[in-house]
C-alpha atoms as a PDB file:
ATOM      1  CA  UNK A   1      28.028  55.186 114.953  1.00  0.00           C
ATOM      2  CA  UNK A   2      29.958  51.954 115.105  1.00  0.00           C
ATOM      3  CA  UNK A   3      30.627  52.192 111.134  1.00  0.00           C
ATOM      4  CA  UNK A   4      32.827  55.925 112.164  1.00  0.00           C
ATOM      5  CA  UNK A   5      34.639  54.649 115.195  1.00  0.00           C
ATOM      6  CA  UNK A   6      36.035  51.955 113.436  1.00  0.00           C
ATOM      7  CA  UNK A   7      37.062  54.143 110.622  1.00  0.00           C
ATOM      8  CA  UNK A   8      38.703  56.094 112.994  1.00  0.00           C
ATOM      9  CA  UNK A   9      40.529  53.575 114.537  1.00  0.00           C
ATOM     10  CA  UNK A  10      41.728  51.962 110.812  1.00  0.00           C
ATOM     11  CA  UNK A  11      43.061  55.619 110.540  1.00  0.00           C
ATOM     12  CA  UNK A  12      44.978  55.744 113.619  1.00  0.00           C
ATOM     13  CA  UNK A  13      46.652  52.519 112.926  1.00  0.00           C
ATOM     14  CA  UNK A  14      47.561  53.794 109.540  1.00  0.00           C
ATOM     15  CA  UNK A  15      49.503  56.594 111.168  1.00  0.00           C
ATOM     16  CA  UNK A  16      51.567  54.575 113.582  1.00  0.00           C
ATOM     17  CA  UNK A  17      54.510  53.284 111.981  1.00  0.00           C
ATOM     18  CA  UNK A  18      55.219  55.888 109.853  1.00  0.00           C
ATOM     19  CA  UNK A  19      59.048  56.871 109.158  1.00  0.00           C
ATOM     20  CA  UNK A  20      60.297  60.762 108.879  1.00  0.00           C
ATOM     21  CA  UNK A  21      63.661  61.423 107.856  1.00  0.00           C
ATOM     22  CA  UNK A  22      65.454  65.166 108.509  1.00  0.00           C
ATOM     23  CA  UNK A  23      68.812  66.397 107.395  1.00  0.00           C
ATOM     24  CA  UNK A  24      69.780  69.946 107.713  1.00  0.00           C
ATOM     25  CA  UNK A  25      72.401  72.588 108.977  1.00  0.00           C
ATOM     26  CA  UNK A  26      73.384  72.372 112.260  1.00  0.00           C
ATOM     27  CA  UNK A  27      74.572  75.696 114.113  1.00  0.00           C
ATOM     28  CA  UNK A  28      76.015  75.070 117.975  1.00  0.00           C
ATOM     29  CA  UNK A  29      76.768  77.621 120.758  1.00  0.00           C
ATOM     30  CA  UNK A  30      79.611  76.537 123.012  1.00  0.00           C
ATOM     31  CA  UNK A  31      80.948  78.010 125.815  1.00  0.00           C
ATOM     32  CA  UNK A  32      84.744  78.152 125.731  1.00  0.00           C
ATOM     33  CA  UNK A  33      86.864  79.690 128.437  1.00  0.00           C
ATOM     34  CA  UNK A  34      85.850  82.941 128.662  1.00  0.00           C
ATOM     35  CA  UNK A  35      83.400  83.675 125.609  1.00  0.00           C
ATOM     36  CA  UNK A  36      80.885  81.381 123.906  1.00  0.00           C
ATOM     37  CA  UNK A  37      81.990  80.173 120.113  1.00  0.00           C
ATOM     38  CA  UNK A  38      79.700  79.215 116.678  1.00  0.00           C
ATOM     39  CA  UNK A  39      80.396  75.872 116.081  1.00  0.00           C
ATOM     40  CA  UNK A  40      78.906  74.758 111.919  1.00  0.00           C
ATOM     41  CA  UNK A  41      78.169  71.409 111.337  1.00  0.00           C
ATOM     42  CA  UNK A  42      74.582  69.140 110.179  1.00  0.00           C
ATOM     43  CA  UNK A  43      72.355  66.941 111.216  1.00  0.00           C
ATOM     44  CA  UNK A  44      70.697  63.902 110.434  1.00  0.00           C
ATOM     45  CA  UNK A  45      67.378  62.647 112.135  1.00  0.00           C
ATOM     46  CA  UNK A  46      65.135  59.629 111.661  1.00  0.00           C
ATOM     47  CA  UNK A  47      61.657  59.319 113.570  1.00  0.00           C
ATOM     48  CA  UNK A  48      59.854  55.628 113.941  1.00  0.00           C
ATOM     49  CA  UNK A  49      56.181  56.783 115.028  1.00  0.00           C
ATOM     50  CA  UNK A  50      54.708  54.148 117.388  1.00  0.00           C
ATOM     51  CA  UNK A  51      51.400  56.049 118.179  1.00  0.00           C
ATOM     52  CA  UNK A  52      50.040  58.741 116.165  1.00  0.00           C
ATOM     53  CA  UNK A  53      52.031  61.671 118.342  1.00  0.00           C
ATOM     54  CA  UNK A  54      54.397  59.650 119.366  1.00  0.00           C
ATOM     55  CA  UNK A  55      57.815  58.813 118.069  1.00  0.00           C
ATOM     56  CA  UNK A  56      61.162  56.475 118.824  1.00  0.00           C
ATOM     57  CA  UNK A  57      63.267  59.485 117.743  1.00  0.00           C
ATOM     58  CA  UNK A  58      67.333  59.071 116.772  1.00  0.00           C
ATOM     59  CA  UNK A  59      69.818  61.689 115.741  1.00  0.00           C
ATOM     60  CA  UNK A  60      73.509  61.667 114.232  1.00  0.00           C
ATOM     61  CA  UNK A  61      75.042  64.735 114.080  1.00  0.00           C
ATOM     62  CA  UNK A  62      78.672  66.874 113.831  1.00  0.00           C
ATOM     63  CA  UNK A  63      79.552  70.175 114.306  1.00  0.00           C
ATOM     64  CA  UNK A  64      83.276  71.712 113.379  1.00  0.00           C
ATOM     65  CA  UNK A  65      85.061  74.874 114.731  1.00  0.00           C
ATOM     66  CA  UNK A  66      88.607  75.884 113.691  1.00  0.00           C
ATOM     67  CA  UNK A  67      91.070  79.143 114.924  1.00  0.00           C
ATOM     68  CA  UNK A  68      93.908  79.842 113.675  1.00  0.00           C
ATOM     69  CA  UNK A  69      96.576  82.465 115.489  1.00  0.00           C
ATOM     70  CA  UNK A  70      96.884  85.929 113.857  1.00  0.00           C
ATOM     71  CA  UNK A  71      99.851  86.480 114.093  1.00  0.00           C
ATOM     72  CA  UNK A  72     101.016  82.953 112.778  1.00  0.00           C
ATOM     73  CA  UNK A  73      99.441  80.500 110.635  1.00  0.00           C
ATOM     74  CA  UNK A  74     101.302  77.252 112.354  1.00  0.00           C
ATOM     75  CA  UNK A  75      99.218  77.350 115.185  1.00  0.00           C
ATOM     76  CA  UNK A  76      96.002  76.090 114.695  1.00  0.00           C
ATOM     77  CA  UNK A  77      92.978  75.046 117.279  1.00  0.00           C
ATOM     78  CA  UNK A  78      90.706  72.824 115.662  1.00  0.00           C
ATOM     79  CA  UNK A  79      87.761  71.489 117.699  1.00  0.00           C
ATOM     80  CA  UNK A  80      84.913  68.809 116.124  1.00  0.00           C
ATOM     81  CA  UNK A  81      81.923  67.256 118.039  1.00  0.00           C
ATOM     82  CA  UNK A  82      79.629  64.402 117.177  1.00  0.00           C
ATOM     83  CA  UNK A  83      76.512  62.838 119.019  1.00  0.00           C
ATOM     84  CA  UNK A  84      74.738  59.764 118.699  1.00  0.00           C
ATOM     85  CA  UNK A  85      71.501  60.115 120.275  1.00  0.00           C
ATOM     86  CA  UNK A  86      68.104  58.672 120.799  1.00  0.00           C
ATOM     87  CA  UNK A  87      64.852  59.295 122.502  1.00  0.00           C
ATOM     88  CA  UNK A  88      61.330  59.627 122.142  1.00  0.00           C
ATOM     89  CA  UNK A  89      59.833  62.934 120.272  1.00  0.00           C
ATOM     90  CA  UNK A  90      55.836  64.107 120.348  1.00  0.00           C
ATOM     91  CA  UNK A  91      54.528  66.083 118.188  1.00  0.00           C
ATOM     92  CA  UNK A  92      51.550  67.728 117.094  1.00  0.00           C
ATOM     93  CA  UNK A  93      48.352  66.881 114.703  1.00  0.00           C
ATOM     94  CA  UNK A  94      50.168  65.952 111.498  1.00  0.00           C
ATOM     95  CA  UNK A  95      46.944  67.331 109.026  1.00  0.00           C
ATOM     96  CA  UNK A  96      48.059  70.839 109.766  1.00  0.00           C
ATOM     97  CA  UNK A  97      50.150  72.736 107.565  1.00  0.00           C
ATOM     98  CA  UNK A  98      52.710  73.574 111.160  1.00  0.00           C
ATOM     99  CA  UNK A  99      53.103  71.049 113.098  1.00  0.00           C
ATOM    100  CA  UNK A 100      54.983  71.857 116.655  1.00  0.00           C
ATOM    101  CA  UNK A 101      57.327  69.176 118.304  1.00  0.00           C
ATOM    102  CA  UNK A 102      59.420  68.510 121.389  1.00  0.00           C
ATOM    103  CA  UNK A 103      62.043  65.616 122.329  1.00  0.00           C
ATOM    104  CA  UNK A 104      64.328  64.414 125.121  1.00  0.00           C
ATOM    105  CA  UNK A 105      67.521  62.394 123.352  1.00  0.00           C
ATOM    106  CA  UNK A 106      69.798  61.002 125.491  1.00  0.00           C
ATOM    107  CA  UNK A 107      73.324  59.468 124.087  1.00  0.00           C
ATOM    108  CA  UNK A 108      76.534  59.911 123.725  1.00  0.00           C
ATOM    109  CA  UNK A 109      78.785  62.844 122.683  1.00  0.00           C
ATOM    110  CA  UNK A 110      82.287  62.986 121.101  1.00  0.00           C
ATOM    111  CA  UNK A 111      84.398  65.745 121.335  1.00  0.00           C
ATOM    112  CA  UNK A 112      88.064  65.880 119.205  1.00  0.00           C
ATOM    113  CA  UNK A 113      90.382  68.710 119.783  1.00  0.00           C
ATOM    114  CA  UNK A 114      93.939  69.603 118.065  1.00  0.00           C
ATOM    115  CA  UNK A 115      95.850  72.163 119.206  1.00  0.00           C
ATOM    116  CA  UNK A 116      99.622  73.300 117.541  1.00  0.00           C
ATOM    117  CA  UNK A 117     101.286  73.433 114.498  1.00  0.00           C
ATOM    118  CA  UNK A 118     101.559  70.512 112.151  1.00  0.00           C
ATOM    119  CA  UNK A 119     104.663  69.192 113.127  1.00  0.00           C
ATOM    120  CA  UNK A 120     104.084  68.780 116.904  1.00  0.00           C
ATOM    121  CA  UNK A 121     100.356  68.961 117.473  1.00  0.00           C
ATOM    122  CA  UNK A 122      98.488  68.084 120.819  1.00  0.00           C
ATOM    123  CA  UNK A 123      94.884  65.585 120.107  1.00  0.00           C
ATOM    124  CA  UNK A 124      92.664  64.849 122.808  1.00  0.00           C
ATOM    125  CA  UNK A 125      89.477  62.674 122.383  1.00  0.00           C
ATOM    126  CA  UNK A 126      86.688  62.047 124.869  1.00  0.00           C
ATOM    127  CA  UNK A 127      83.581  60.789 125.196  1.00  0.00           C
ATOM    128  CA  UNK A 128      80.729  61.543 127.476  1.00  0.00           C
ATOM    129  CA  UNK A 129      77.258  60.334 128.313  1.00  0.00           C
ATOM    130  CA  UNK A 130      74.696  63.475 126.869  1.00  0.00           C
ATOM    131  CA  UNK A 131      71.004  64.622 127.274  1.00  0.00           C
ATOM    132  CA  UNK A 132      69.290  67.192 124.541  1.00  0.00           C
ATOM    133  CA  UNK A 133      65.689  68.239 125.055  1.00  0.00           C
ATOM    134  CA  UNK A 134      64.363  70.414 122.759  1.00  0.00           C
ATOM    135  CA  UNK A 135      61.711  71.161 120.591  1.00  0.00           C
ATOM    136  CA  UNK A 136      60.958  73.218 116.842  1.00  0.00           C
ATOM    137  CA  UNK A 137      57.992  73.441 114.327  1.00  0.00           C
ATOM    138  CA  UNK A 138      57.592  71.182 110.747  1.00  0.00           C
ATOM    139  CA  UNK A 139      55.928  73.748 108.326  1.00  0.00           C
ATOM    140  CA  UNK A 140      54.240  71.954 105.106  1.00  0.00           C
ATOM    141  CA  UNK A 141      55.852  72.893 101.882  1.00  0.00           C
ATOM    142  CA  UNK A 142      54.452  69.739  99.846  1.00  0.00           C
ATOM    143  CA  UNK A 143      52.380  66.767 100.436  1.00  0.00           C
ATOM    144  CA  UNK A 144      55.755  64.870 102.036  1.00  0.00           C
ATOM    145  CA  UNK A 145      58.309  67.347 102.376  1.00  0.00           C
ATOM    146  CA  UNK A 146      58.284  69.817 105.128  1.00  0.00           C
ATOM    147  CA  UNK A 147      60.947  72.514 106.090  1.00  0.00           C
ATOM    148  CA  UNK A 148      62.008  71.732 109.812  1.00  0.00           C
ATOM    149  CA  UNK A 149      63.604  74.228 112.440  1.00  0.00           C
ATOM    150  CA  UNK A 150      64.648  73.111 115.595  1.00  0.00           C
ATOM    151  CA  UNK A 151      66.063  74.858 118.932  1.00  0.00           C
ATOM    152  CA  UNK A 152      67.763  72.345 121.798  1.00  0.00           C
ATOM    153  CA  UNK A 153      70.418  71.975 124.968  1.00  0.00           C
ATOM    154  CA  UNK A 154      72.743  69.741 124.824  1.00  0.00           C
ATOM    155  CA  UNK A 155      74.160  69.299 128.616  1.00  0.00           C
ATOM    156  CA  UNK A 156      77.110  66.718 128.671  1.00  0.00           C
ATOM    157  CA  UNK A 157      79.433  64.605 131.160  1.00  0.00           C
ATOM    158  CA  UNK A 158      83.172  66.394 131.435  1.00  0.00           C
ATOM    159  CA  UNK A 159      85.169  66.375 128.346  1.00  0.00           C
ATOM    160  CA  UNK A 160      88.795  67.205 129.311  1.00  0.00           C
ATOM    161  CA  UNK A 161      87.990  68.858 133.072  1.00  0.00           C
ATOM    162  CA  UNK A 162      86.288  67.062 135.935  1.00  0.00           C
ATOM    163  CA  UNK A 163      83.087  69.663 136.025  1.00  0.00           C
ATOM    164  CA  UNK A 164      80.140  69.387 133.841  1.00  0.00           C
ATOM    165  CA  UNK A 165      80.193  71.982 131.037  1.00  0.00           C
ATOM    166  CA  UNK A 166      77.567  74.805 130.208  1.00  0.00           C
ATOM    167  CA  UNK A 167      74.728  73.495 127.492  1.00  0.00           C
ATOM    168  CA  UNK A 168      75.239  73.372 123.917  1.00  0.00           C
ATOM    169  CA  UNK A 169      73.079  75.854 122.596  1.00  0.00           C
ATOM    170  CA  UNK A 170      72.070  74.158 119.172  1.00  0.00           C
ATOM    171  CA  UNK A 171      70.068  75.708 116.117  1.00  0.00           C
ATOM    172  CA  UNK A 172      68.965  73.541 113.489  1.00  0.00           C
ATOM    173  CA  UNK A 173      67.276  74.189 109.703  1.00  0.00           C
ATOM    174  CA  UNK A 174      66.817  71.655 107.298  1.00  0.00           C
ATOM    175  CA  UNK A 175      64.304  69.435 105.335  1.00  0.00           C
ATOM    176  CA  UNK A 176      62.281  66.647 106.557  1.00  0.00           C
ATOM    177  CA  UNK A 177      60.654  63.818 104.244  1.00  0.00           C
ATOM    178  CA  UNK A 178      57.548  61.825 105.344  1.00  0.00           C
ATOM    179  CA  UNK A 179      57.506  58.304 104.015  1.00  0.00           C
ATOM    180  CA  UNK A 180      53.770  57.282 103.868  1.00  0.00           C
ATOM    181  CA  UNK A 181      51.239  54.630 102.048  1.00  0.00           C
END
């Protein structure tokens, strides 16, 4: 009995500190003025696990969106947005071929718009404080390598207006690599 507890226990403790790293495709829904756009960008996660569900959890990411007038090609809106954030994620028994998780980031969000033709062109920059809960599944394609999806909200300050804007629906697919002993 005390021979399989302590197993268990040297097994635990081989779990925690174990680093994941993600990169994928990034898909955001944005509400504009009137009508919600697809924003395209990526995404970049790392995960530090400090108990065997539990990890310090940071993402880098930017997503890109560009319209250009019909009737003229001068005038051009372009639009990118990039996030820094951290947080803690959980997820779920790691031995399983799916493995369901959920996070709450919070950071900081950059938004960079140009608006005109290329002569006389308007850019505006801000910067706002940002929280993104969400959640996806890790499906098992090899012993390391697992295909991750993710679904989140990003809700940030005002960028450009004095009202807090409608979440950033965001869609993620992409690879995720489990460094282990």
């Amino acid at each position: 009995m005390v021979v399989c507890l302590g197993s268990s226990a040297a097994a635990m403790a081989q779990e925690e500190g174990r680093f994941e790293l993600a990169a994928g495709y990034s898909n955001a829904v944005i509400q504009h003025d009137f009508d919600r756009v697809n924003y395209q960008g990526w995404t970049i996660e790392g995960d530090t696990y400090v108990r065997p569900h539990i990890a310090i959890a940071g993402l880098v990411d930017a997503v890109y969106w560009t319209f250009t007038v019909p009737t003229t090609q001068e005038v051009v809106d372009s639009k990118r947005r990039y996030g820094v954030l951290g947080g803690i994620r959980v997820a779920g028994e790691r031995d399983r071929s799916i493995v369901p998780f959920a996070h709450i980031l919070a950071g900081i969000a950059l938004e960079h718009s140009t608006l005109g033709p290329s002569g006389a062109r308007l850019d505006l920059s801000d910067s706002a404080f940002a929280l993104q809960p969400g959640g996806g599944v890790d499906v098992r394609i090899l012993r390391r390598w697992w295909v991750r999806t993710s679904l989140a909200a990003r809700v940030s300050g005002a960028q450009h207006s004095i009202a807090w804007h409608y979440p950033e629906w965001r869609f993620g697919a992409g690879v995720a690599y489990r460094f282990q002993p």
